[in-house]
N, C-alpha and C. Protein backbone atom coordinates (compact mmCIF):
# COMPACT_ATOMS: atom_id res chain seq x y z
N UNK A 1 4.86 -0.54 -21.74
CA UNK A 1 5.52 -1.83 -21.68
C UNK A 1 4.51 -2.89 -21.23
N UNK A 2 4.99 -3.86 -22.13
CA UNK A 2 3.68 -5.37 -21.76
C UNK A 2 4.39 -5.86 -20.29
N UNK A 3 3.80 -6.75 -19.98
CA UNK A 3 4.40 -8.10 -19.28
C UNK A 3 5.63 -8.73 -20.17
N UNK A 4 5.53 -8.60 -21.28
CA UNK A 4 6.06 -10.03 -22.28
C UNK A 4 7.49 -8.59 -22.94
N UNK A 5 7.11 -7.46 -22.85
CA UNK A 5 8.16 -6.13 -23.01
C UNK A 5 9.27 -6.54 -21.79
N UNK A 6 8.47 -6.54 -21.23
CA UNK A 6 9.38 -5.91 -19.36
C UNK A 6 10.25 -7.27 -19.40
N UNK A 7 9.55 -8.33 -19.45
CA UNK A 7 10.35 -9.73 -19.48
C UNK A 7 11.42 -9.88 -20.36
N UNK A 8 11.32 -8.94 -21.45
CA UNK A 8 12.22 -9.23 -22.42
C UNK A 8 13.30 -8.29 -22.60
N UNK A 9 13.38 -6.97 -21.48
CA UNK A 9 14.22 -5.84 -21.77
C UNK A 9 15.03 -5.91 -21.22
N UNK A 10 16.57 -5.49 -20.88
CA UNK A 10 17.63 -5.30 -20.32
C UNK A 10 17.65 -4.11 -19.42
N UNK A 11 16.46 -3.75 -18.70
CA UNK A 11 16.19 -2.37 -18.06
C UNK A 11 16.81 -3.27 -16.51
N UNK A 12 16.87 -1.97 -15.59
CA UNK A 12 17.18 -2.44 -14.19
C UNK A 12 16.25 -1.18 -13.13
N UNK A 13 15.75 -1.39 -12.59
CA UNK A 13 15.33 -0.20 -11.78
C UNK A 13 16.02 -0.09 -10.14
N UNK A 14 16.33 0.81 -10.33
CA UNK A 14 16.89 1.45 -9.25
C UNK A 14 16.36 2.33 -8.35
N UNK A 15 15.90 1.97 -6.98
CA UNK A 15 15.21 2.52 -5.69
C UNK A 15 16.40 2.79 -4.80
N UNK A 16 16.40 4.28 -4.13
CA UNK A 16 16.43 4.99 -3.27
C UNK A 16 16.25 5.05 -2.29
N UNK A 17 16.10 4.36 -0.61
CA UNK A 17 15.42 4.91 -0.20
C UNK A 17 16.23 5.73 0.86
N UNK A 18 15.75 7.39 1.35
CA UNK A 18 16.33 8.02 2.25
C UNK A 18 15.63 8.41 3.82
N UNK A 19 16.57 8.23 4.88
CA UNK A 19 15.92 8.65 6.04
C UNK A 19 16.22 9.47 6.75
N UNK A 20 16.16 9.66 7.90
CA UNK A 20 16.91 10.50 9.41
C UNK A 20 16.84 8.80 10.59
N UNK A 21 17.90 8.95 11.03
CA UNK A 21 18.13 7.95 12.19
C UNK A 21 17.85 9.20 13.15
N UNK A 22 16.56 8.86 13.79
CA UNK A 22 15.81 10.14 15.24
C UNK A 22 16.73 10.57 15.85
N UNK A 23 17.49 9.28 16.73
CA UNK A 23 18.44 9.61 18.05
C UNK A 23 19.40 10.26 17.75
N UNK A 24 19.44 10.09 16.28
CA UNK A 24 20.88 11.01 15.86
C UNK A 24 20.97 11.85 15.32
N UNK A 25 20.42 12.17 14.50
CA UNK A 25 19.83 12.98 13.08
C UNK A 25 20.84 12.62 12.55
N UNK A 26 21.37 11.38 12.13
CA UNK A 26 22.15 11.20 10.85
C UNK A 26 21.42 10.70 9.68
N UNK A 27 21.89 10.84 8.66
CA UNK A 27 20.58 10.74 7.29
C UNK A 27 21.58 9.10 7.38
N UNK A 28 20.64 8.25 6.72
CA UNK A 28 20.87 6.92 5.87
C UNK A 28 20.25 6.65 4.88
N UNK A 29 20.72 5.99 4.03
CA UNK A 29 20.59 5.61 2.56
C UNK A 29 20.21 4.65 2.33
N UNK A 30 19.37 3.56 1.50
CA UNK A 30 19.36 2.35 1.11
C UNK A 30 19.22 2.31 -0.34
N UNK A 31 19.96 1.63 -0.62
CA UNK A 31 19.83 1.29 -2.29
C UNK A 31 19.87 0.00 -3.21
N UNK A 32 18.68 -0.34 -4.08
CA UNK A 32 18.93 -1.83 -4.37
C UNK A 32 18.23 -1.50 -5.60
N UNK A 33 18.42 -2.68 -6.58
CA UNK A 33 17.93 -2.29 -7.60
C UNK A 33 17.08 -3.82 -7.78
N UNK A 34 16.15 -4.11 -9.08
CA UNK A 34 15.69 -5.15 -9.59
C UNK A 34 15.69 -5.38 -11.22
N UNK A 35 16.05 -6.42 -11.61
CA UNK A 35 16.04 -6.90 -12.71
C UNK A 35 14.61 -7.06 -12.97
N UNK A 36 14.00 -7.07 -14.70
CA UNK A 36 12.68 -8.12 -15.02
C UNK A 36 12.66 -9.09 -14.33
N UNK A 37 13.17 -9.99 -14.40
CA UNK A 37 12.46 -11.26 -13.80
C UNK A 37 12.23 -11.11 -12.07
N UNK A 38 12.52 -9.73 -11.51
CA UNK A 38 11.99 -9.76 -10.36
C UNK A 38 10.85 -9.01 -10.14
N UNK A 39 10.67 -8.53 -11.20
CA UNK A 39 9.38 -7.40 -11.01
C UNK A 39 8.07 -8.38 -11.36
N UNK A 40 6.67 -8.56 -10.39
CA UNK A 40 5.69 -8.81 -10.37
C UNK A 40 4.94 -8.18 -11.69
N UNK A 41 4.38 -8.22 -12.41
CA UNK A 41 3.45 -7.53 -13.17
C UNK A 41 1.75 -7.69 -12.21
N UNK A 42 1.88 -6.73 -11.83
CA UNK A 42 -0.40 -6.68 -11.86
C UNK A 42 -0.06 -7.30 -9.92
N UNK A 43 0.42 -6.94 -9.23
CA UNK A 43 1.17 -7.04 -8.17
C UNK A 43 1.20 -5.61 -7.19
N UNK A 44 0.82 -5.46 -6.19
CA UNK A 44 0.96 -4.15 -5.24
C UNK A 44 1.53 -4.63 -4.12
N UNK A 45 2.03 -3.80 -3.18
CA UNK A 45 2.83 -4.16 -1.49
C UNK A 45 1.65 -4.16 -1.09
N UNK A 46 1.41 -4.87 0.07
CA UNK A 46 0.55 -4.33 1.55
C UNK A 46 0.87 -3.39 2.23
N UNK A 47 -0.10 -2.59 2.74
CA UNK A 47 0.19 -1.59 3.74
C UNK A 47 0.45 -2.20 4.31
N UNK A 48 1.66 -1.31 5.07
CA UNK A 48 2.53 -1.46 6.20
C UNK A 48 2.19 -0.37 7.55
N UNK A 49 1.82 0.32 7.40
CA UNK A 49 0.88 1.30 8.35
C UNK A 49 -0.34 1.29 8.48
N UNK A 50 -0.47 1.48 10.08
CA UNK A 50 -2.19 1.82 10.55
C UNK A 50 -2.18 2.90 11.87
N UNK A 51 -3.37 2.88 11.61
CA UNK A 51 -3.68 4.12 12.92
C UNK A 51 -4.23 3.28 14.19
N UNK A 52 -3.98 3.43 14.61
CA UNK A 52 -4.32 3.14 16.30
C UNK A 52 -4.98 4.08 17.31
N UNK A 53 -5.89 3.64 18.30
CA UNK A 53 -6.13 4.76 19.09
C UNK A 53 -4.93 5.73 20.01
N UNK A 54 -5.49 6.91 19.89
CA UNK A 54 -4.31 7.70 21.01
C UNK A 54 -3.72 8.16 19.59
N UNK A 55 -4.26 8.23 18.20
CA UNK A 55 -3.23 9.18 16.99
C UNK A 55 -1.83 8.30 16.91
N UNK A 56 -1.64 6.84 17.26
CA UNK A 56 -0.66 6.62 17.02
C UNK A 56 -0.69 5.66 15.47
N UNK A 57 0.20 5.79 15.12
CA UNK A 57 1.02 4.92 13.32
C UNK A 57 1.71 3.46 13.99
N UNK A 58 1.14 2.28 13.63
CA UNK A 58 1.67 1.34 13.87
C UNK A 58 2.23 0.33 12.72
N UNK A 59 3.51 0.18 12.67
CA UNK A 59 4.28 -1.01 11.12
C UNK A 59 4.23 -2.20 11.33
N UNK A 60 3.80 -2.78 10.74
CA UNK A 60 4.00 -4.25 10.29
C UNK A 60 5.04 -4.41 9.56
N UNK A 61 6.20 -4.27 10.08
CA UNK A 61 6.99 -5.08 8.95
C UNK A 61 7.24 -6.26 8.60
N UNK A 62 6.32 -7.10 8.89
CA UNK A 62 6.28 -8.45 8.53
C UNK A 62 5.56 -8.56 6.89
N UNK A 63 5.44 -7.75 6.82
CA UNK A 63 4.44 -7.63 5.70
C UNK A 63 5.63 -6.87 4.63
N UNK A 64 6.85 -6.50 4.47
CA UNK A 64 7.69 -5.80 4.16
C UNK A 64 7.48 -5.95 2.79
N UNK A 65 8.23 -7.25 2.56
CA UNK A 65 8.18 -8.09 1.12
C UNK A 65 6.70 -8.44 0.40
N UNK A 66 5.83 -8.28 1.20
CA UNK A 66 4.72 -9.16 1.04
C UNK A 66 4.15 -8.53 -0.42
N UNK A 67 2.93 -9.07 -1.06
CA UNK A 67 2.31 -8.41 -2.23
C UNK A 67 1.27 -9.40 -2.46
N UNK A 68 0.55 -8.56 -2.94
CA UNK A 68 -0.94 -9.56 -3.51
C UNK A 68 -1.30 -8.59 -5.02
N UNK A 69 -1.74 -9.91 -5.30
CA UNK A 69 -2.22 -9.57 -7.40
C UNK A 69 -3.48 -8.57 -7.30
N UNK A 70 -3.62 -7.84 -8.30
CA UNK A 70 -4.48 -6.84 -8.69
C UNK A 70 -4.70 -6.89 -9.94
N UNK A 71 -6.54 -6.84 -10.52
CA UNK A 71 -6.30 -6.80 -11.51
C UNK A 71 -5.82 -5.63 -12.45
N UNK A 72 -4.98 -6.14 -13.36
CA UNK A 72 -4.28 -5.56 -14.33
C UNK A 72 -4.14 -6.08 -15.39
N UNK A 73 -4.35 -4.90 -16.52
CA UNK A 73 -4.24 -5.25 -18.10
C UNK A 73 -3.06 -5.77 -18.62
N UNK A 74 -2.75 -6.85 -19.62
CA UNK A 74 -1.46 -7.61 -19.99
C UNK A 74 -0.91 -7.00 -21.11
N UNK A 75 -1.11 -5.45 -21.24
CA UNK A 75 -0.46 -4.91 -22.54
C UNK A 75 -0.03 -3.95 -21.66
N UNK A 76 0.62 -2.99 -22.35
CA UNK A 76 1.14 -1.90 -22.29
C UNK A 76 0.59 -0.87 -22.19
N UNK A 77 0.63 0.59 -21.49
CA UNK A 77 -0.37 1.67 -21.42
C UNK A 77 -0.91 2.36 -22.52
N UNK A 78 0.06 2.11 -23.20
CA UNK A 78 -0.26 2.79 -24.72
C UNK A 78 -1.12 1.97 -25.14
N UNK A 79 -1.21 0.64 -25.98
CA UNK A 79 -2.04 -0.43 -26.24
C UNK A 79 -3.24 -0.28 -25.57
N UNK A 80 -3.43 -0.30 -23.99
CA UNK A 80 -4.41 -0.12 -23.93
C UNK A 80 -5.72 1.37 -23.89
N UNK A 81 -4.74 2.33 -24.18
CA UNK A 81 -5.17 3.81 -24.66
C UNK A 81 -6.11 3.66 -25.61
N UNK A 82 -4.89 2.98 -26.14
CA UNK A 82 -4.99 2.26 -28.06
C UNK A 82 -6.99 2.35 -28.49
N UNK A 83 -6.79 0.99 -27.40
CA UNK A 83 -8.02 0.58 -27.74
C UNK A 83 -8.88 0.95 -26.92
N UNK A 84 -8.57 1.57 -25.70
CA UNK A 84 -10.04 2.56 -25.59
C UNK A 84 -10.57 3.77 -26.28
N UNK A 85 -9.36 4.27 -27.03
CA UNK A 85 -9.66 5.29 -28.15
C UNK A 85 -10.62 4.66 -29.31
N UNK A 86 -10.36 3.59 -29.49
CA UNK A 86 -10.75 2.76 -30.77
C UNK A 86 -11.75 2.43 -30.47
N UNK A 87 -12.38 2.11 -29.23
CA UNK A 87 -13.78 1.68 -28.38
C UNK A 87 -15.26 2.88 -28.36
N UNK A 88 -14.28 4.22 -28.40
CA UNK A 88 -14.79 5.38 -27.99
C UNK A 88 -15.45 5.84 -29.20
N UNK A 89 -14.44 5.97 -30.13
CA UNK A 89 -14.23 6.08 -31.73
C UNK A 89 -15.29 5.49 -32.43
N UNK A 90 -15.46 4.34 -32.32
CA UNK A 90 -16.85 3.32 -32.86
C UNK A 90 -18.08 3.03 -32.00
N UNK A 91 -17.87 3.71 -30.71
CA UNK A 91 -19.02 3.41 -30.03
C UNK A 91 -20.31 4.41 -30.00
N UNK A 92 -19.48 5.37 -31.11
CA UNK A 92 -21.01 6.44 -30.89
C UNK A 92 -21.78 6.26 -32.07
């Protein structure tokens, strides 16, 4: 799927997420989904974890929502297979 695919499809994705509440051991659920026009193309989260001295894991969840651009190709995985096959193909 392109950028200009994803923008144009009627898909929805649907995330999961499952836990344990410690104090209790009761499991909880979260569930939300996103339309195209919410999905970033060429876009990653920030880590939200680090290590600290003493072996400890520290969260930022301020950073929850957050995301920064990466580069990424504006076609589709196949397309760009495509043409590294086609690159490979004529380059010897």
């Amino acid at each position: 799927m392109s950028p200009t695919d994803l923008l144009n499809s009627q898909l929805e994705v649907i995330v999961v997420l499952e836990g344990v509440v410690e104090s209790t051991g009761m499991t909880t659920q979260l569930r939300t989904s996103f339309l195209p026009s919410e999905i970033l193309w060429g876009h990653r989260f920030h880590e939200l974890s680090s290590f600290k001295t003493g072996h400890h894991v520290v969260f930022d969840f301020k950073l929850f929502n957050a995301t920064f651009p990466v580069d990424t190709p504006h076609v589709s995985a196949y397309e760009l297979e495509t043409e590294r096959h086609h690159h490979h193909s004529y380059g010897k």
